[in-house]
Protein backbone atom coordinates (compact mmCIF):
# COMPACT_ATOMS: atom_id res chain seq x y z
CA UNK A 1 -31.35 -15.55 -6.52
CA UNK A 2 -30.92 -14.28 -2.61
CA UNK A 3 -28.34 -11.47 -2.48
CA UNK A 4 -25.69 -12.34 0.00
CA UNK A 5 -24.46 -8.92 -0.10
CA UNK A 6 -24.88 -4.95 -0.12
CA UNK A 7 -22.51 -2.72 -1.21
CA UNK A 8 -23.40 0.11 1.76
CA UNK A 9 -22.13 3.25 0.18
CA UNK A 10 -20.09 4.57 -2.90
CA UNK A 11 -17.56 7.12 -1.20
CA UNK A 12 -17.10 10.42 -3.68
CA UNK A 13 -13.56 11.18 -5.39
CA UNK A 14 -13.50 14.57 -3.50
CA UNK A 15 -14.11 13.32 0.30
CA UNK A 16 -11.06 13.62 2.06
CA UNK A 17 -10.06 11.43 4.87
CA UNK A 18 -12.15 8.27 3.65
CA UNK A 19 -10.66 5.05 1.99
CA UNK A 20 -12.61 2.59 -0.56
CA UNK A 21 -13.03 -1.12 0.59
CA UNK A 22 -14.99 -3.76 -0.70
CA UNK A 23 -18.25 -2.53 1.22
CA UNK A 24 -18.03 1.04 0.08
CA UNK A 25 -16.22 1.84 -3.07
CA UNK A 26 -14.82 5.32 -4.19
CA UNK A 27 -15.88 6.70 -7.31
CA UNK A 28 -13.14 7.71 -9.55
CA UNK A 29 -12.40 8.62 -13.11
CA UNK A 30 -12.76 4.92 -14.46
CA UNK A 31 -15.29 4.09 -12.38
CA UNK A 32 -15.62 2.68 -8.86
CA UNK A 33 -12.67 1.61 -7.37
CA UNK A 34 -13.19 -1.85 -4.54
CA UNK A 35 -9.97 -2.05 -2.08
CA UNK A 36 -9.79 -5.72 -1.10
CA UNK A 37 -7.54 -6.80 2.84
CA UNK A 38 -6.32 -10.09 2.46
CA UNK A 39 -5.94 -11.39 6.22
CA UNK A 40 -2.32 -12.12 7.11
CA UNK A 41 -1.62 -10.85 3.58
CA UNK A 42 -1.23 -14.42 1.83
CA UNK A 43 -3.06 -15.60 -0.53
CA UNK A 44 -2.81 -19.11 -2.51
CA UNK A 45 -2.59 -18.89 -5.90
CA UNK A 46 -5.45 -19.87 -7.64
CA UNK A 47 -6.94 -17.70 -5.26
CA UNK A 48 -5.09 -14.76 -6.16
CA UNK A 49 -5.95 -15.98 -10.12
CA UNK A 50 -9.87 -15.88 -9.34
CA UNK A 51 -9.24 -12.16 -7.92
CA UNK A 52 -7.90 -11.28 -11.46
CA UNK A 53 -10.65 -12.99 -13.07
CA UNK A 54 -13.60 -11.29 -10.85
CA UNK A 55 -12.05 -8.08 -12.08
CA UNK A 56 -11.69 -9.17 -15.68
CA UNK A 57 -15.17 -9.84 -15.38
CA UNK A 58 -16.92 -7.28 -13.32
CA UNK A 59 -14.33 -4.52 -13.88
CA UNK A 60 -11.73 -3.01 -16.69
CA UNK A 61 -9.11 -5.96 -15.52
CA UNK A 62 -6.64 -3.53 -13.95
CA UNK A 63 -5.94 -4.48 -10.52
CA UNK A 64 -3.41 -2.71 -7.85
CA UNK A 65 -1.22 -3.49 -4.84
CA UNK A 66 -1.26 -0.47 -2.98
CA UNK A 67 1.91 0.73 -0.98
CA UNK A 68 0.65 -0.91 2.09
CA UNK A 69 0.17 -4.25 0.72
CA UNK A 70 -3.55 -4.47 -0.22
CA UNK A 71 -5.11 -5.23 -3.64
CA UNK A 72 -7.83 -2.87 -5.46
CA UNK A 73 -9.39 -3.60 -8.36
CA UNK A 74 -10.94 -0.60 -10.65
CA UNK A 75 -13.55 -0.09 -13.20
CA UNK A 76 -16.75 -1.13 -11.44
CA UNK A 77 -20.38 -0.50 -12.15
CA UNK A 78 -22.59 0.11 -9.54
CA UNK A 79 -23.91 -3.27 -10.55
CA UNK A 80 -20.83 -4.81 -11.30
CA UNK A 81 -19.53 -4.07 -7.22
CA UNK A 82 -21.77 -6.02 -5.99
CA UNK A 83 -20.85 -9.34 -7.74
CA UNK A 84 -17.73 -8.51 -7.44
CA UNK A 85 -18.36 -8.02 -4.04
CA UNK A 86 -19.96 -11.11 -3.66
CA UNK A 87 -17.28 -12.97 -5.27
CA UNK A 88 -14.65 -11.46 -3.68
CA UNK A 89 -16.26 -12.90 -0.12
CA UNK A 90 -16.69 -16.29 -1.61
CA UNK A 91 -13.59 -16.98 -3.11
CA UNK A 92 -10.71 -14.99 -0.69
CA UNK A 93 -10.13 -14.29 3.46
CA UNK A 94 -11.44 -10.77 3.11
CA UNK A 95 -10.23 -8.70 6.70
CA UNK A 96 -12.56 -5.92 7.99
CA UNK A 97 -12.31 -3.73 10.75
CA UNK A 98 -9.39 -1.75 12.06
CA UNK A 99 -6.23 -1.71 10.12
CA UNK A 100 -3.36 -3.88 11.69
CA UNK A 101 -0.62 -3.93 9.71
CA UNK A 102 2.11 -6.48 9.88
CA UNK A 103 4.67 -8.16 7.88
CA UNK A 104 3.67 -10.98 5.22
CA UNK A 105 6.48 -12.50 6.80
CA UNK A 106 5.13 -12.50 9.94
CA UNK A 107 5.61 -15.68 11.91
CA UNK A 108 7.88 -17.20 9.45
CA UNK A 109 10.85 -15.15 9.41
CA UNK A 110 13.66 -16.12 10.60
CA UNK A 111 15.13 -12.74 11.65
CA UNK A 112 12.03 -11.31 12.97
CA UNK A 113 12.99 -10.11 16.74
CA UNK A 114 9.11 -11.45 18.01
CA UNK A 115 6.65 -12.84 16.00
CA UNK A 116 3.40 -9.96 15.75
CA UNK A 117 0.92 -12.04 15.23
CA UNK A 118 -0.03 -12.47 19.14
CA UNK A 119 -0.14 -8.64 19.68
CA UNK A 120 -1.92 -8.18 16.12
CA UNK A 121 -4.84 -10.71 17.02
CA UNK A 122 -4.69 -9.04 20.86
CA UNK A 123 -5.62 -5.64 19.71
CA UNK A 124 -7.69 -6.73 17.03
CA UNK A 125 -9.92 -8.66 18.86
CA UNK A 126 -10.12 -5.80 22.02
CA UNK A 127 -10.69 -3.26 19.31
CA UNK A 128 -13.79 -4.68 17.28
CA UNK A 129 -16.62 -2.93 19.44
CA UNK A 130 -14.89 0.40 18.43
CA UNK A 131 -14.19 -0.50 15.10
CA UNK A 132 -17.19 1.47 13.84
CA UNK A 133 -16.28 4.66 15.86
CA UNK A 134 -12.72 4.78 14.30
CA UNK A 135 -12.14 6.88 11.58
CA UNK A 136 -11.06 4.69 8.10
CA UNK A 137 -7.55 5.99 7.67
CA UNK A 138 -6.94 4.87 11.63
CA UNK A 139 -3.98 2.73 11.67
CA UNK A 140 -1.70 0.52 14.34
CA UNK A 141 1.60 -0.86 12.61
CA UNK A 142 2.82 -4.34 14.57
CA UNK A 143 6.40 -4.47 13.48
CA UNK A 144 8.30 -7.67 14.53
CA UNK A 145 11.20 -6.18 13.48
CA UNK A 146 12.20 -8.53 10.47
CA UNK A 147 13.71 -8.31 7.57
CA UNK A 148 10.61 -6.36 5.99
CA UNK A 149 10.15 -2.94 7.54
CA UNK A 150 7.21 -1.14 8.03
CA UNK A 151 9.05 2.02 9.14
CA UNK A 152 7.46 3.96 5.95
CA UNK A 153 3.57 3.13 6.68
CA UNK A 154 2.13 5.96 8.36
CA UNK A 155 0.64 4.66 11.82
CA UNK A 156 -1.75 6.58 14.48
CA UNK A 157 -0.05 3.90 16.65
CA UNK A 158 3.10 2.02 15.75
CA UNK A 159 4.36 -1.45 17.81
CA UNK A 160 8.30 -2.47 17.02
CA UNK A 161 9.92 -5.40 18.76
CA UNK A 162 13.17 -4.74 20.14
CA UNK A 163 13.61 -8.05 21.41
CA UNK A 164 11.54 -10.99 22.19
CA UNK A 165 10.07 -9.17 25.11
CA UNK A 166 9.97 -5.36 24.78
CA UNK A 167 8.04 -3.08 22.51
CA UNK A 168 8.82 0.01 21.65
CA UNK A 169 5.26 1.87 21.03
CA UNK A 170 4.75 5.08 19.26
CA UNK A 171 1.53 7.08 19.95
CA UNK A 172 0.63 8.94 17.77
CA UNK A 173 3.52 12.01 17.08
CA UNK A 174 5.17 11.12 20.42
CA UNK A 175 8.43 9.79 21.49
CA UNK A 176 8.55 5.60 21.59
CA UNK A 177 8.26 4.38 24.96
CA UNK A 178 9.59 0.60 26.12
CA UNK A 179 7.00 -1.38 26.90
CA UNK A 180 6.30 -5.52 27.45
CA UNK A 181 3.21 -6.86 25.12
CA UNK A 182 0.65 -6.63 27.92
CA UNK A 183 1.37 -2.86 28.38
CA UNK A 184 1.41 -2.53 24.28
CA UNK A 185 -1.63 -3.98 23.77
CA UNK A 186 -2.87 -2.35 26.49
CA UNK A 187 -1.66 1.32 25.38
CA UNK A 188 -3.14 1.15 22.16
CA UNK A 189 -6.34 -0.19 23.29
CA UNK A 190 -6.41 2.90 25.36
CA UNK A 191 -5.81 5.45 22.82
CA UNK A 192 -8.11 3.33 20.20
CA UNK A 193 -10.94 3.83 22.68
CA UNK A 194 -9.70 7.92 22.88
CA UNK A 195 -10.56 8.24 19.51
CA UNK A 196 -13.72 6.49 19.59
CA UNK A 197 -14.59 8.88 21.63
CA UNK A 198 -14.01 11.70 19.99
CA UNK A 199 -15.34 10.72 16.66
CA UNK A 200 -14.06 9.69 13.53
CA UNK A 201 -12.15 12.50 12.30
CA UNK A 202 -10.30 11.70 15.19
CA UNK A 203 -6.36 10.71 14.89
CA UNK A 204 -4.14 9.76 17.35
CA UNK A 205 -1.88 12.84 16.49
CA UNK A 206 -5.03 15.35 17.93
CA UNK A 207 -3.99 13.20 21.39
CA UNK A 208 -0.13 13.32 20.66
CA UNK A 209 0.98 16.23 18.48
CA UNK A 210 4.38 15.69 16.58
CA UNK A 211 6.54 18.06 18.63
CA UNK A 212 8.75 18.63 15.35
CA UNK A 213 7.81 18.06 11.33
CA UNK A 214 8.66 14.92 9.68
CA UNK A 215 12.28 14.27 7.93
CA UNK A 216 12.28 13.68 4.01
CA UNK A 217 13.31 9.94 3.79
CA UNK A 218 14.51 8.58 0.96
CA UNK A 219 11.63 5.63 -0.24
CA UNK A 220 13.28 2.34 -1.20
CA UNK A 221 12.38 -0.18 -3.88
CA UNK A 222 10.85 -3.13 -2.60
CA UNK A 223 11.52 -5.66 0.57
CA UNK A 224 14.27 -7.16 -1.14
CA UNK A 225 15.92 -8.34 -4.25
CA UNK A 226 16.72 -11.53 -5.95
CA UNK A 227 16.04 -15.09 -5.82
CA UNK A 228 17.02 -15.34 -2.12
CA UNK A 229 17.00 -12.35 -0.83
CA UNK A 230 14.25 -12.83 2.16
CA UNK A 231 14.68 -15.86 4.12
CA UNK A 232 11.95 -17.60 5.36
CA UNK A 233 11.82 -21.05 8.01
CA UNK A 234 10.74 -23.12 4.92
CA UNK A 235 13.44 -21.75 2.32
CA UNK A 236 13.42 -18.59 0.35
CA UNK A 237 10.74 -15.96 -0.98
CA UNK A 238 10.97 -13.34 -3.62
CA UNK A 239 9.77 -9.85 -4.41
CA UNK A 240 8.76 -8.88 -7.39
CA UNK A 241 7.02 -5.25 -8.45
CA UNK A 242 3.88 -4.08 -10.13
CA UNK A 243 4.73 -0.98 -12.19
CA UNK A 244 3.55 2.07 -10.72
CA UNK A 245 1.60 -0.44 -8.39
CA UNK A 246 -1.13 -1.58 -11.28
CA UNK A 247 -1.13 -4.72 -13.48
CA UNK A 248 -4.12 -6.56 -15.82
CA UNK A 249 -5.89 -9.27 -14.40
CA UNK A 250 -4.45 -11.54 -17.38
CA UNK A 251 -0.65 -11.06 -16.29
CA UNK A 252 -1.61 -11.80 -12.76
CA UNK A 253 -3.55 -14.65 -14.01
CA UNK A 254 -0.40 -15.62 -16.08
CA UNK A 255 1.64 -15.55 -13.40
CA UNK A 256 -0.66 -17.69 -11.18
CA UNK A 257 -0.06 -21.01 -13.62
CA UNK A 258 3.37 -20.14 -14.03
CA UNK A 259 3.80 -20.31 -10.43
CA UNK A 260 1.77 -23.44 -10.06
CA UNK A 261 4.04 -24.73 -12.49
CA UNK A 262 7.04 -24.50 -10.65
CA UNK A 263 6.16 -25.47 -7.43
CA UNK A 264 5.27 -22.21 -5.71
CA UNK A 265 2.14 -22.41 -3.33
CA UNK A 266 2.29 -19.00 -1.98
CA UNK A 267 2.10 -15.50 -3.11
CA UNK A 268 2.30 -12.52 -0.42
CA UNK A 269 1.60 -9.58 -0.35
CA UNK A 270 3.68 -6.68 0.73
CA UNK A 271 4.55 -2.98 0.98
CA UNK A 272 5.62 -1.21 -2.11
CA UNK A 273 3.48 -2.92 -4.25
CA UNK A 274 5.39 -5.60 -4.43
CA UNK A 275 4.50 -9.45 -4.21
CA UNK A 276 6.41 -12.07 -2.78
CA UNK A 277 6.75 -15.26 -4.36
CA UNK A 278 7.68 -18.37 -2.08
CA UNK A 279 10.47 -20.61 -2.89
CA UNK A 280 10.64 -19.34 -6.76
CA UNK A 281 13.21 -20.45 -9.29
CA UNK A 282 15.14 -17.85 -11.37
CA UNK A 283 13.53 -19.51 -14.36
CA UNK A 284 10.26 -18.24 -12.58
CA UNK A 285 11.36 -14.61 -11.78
CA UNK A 286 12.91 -14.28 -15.32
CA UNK A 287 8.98 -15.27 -16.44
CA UNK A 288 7.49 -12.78 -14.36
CA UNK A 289 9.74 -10.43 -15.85
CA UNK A 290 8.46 -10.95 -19.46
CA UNK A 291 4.76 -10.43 -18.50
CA UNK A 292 5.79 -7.36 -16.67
CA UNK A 293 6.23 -6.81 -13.47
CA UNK A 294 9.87 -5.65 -12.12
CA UNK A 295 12.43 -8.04 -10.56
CA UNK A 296 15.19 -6.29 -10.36
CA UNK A 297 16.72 -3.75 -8.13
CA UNK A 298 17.78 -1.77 -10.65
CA UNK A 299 15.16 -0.72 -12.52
CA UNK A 300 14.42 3.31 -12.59
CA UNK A 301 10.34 3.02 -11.89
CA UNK A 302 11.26 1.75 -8.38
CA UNK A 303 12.37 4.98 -7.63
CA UNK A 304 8.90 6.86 -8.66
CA UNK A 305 5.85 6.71 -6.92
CA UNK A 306 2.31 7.79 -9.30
CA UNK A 307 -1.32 7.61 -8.70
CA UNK A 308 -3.08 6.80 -11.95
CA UNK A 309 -4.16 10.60 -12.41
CA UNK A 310 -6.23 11.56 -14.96
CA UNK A 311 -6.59 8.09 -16.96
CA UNK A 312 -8.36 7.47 -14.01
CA UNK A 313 -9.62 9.62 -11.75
CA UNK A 314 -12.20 12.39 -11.38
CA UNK A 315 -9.52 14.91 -9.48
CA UNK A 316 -6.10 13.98 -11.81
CA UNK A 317 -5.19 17.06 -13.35
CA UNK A 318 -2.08 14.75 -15.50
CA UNK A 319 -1.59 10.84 -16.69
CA UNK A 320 0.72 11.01 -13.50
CA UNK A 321 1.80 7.13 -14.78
CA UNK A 322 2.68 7.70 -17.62
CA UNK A 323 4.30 10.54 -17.36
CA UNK A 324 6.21 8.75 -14.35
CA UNK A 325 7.28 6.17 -17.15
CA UNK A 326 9.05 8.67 -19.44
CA UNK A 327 10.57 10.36 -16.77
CA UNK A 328 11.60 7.38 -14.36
CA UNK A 329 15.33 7.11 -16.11
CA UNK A 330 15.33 10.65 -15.53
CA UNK A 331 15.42 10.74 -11.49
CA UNK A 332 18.59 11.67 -10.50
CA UNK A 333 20.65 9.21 -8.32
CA UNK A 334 19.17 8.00 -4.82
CA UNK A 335 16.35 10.25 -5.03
CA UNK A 336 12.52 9.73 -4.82
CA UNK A 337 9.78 11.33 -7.13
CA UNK A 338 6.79 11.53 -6.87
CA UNK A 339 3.82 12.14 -9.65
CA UNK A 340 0.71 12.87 -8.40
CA UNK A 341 -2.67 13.73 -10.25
CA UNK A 342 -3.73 16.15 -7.57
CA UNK A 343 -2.67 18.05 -4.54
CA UNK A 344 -3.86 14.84 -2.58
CA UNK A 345 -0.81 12.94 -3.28
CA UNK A 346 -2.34 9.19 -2.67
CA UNK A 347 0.85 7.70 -3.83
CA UNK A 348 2.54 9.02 -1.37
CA UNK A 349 1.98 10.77 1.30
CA UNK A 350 4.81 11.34 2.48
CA UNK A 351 7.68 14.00 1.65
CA UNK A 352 9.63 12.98 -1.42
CA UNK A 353 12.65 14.56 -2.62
CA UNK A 354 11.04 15.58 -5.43
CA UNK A 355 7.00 16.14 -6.41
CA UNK A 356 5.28 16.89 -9.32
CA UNK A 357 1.89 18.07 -8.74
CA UNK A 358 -0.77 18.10 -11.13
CA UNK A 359 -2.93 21.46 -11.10
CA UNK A 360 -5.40 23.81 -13.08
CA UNK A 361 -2.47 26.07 -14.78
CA UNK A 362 -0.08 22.97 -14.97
CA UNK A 363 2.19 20.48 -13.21
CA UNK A 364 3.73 22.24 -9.88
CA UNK A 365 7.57 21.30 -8.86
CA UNK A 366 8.05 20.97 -5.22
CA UNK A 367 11.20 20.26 -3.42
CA UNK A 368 11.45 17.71 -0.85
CA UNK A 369 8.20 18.13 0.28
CA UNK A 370 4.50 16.81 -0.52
CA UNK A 371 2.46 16.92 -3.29
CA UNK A 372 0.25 19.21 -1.37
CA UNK A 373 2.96 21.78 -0.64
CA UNK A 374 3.17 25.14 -2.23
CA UNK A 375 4.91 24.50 -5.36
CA UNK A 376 8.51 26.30 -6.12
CA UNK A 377 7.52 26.76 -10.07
CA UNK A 378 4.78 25.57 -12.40
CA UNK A 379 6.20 23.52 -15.43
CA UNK A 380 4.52 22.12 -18.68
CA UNK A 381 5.34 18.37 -19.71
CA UNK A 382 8.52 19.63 -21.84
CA UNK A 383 10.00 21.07 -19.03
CA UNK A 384 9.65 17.98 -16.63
CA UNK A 385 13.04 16.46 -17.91
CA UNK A 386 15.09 19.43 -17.37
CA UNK A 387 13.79 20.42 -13.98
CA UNK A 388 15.10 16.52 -12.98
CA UNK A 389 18.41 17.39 -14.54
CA UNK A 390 18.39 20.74 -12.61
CA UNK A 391 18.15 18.63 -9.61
CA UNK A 392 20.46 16.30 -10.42
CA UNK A 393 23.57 18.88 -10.83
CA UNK A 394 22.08 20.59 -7.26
């Protein structure tokens, strides 16, 4: 049989600053990990049901929606990448190249203050000739200002509408500056073809530094809760969560004929590891429920973010998931934690209120900071509960 495709690398667990996609995946604990960019982030859903079975097959079935919206799928062979590789290409509207983020709503949301999509295509298009040059973890946000925002993706360059006409664009760690869409697209082009330049370690903050450090803010749940909580031009569409971002193939599988079943067409997929489910019934939602993923706004794990740490990767010092499960009713009131395997912090990379760090002598507690940060104390597991509770009473 003629091999349609060639899996061009397998990126190491220890090399920082590179990302696993469906070309080149990342070795980890449970073996290689594939990241998988659906374009425009919608997928039909016996589409999304022959994702869960190439993983089934060719993996260990888990398969993850990351916090910006993409799916991975874990437990690859060197082998077993390939045809998953080469199924993945058959069967789904795989997106390469630079990373454009936008809403799933884009285009089709009713609140949006300009549709993206125009500006995303723009810059995507102008970009491809660099898109080799750019580092992996190089970004540009296109936020039409909906009702799903994009404020917590981190962005080398970051496009928000502030009305049908004017943009305001964020290089790098600078101030946002008013522009139209011609001098948007424009602008980033520019700075994309800076850091071509200079290589791809390159990040648009070595052209713009951040004249002051970051604010902690709070992490929310998902985009939105309940049956009709995002409107859309056609009706209605509804989050629901993956625990701790990861699922098995089956439930997602499950979830596809259930779907079907009611009338649903659509899934997206959005930030927070959350998928959107168009025009679902509460009959639906309460299914989705029982197989396991999170649908409502209440529930504790929405308020933890966790890598899959040592059950599944080569630098996890802790099971940072399941230790986030015990301790998610734990987090005290409108505040964030964050379990991560390692001083990496791939959950989240940004400052959380509160971090637990996994690390040779034990599990470090930092303080609204990152997981990376110099820890305050080092705990064992049985004092994880009561350093929450300390927090709580702070």
């Amino acid at each position: 049989m003629e091999q349609k495709h060639a899996i061009d690398t397998i990126i190491t667990p220890h090399r920082r600053g590179a990302c696993p996609t469906l070309d080149a995946p990342m070795q980890t604990g449970d073996g290689l990990l594939a990241r998988v960019r659906i374009a425009g982030n919608r997928l039909a859903l016996a589409r999304l049901a022959q994702l869960a079975r190439l993983a089934i097959a060719h993996g260990n079935g888990i398969v993850e929606v990351t916090a910006r919206g993409n799916l991975q799928v874990r437990g690859l062979s060197p082998s077993s990448a390939l045809l998953f590789a080469s199924g993945a290409d058959e069967s789904l509207p795989i997106e390469r190249g630079l990373v454009i983020d936008t809403s799933p709503l884009s285009g089709d949301d009713p609140l949006e203050q300009a549709d993206p999509r125009p500006l995303m295509e723009a810059i995507r298009s102008a970009a491809a000739p660099m898109a080799d040059q750019l580092g992996p973890k190089v970004s540009v946000v296109v936020d039409g200002g909906g009702q799903i925002s994009l404020a917590m993706l981190k962005a080398d360059i970051r496009l928000v509408a502030r009305d049908a006409e004017r943009w305001a664009v964020t290089l790098g760690g600078g101030k946002p500056q008013i522009m139209d869409a011609e001098g948007a697209v424009a602008a980033t082009i520019a700075v994309l073809g800076a850091l071509a330049a200079l290589g791809i370690d390159a990040r648009a903050t070595n052209l713009f530094p951040a004249a002051t450090a970051s604010p902690v803010r709070p992490s929310q749940g998902g985009p939105g809760w309940g049956t009709s909580a995002l409107r859309t031009k056609t009706g209605h569409t509804s989050p629901i969560a993956l625990p701790f971002g990861q699922i098995h193939g089956a439930a997602l599988i499950a979830l596809a004929e259930q779907a079907q079943s009611a009338g649903v067409t659509t899934i997206r997929l959005a930030p927070g590891h959350t998928l959107l489910l168009d025009n679902a019934n509460s009959s639906l939602i309460s299914q989705a429920a029982s197989l396991g993923y999170i649908t409502a706004p209440n529930d504790p794990r929405l308020n933890v973010s966790a890598c899959i740490g040592s059950d599944g990767c080569a630098s996890g010092h802790i099971p940072a998931r399941r230790l986030a499960e015990s301790l998610a009713p734990h987090v005290p009131a409108g505040q964030h934690l964050h379990v991560s395997g390692c001083a990496k912090g791939c959950a989240h990379p940004r400052p959380a209120a509160i971090t637990l760090t996994g690390c040779a002598d034990g599990i470090g507690l930092v303080i609204q900071g990152r997981a990376g940060d110099t820890p305050s104390r080092i705990l064992d597991e049985a004092g994880l509960i009561p350093a929450l509770a300390r927090q709580e009473v702070r």
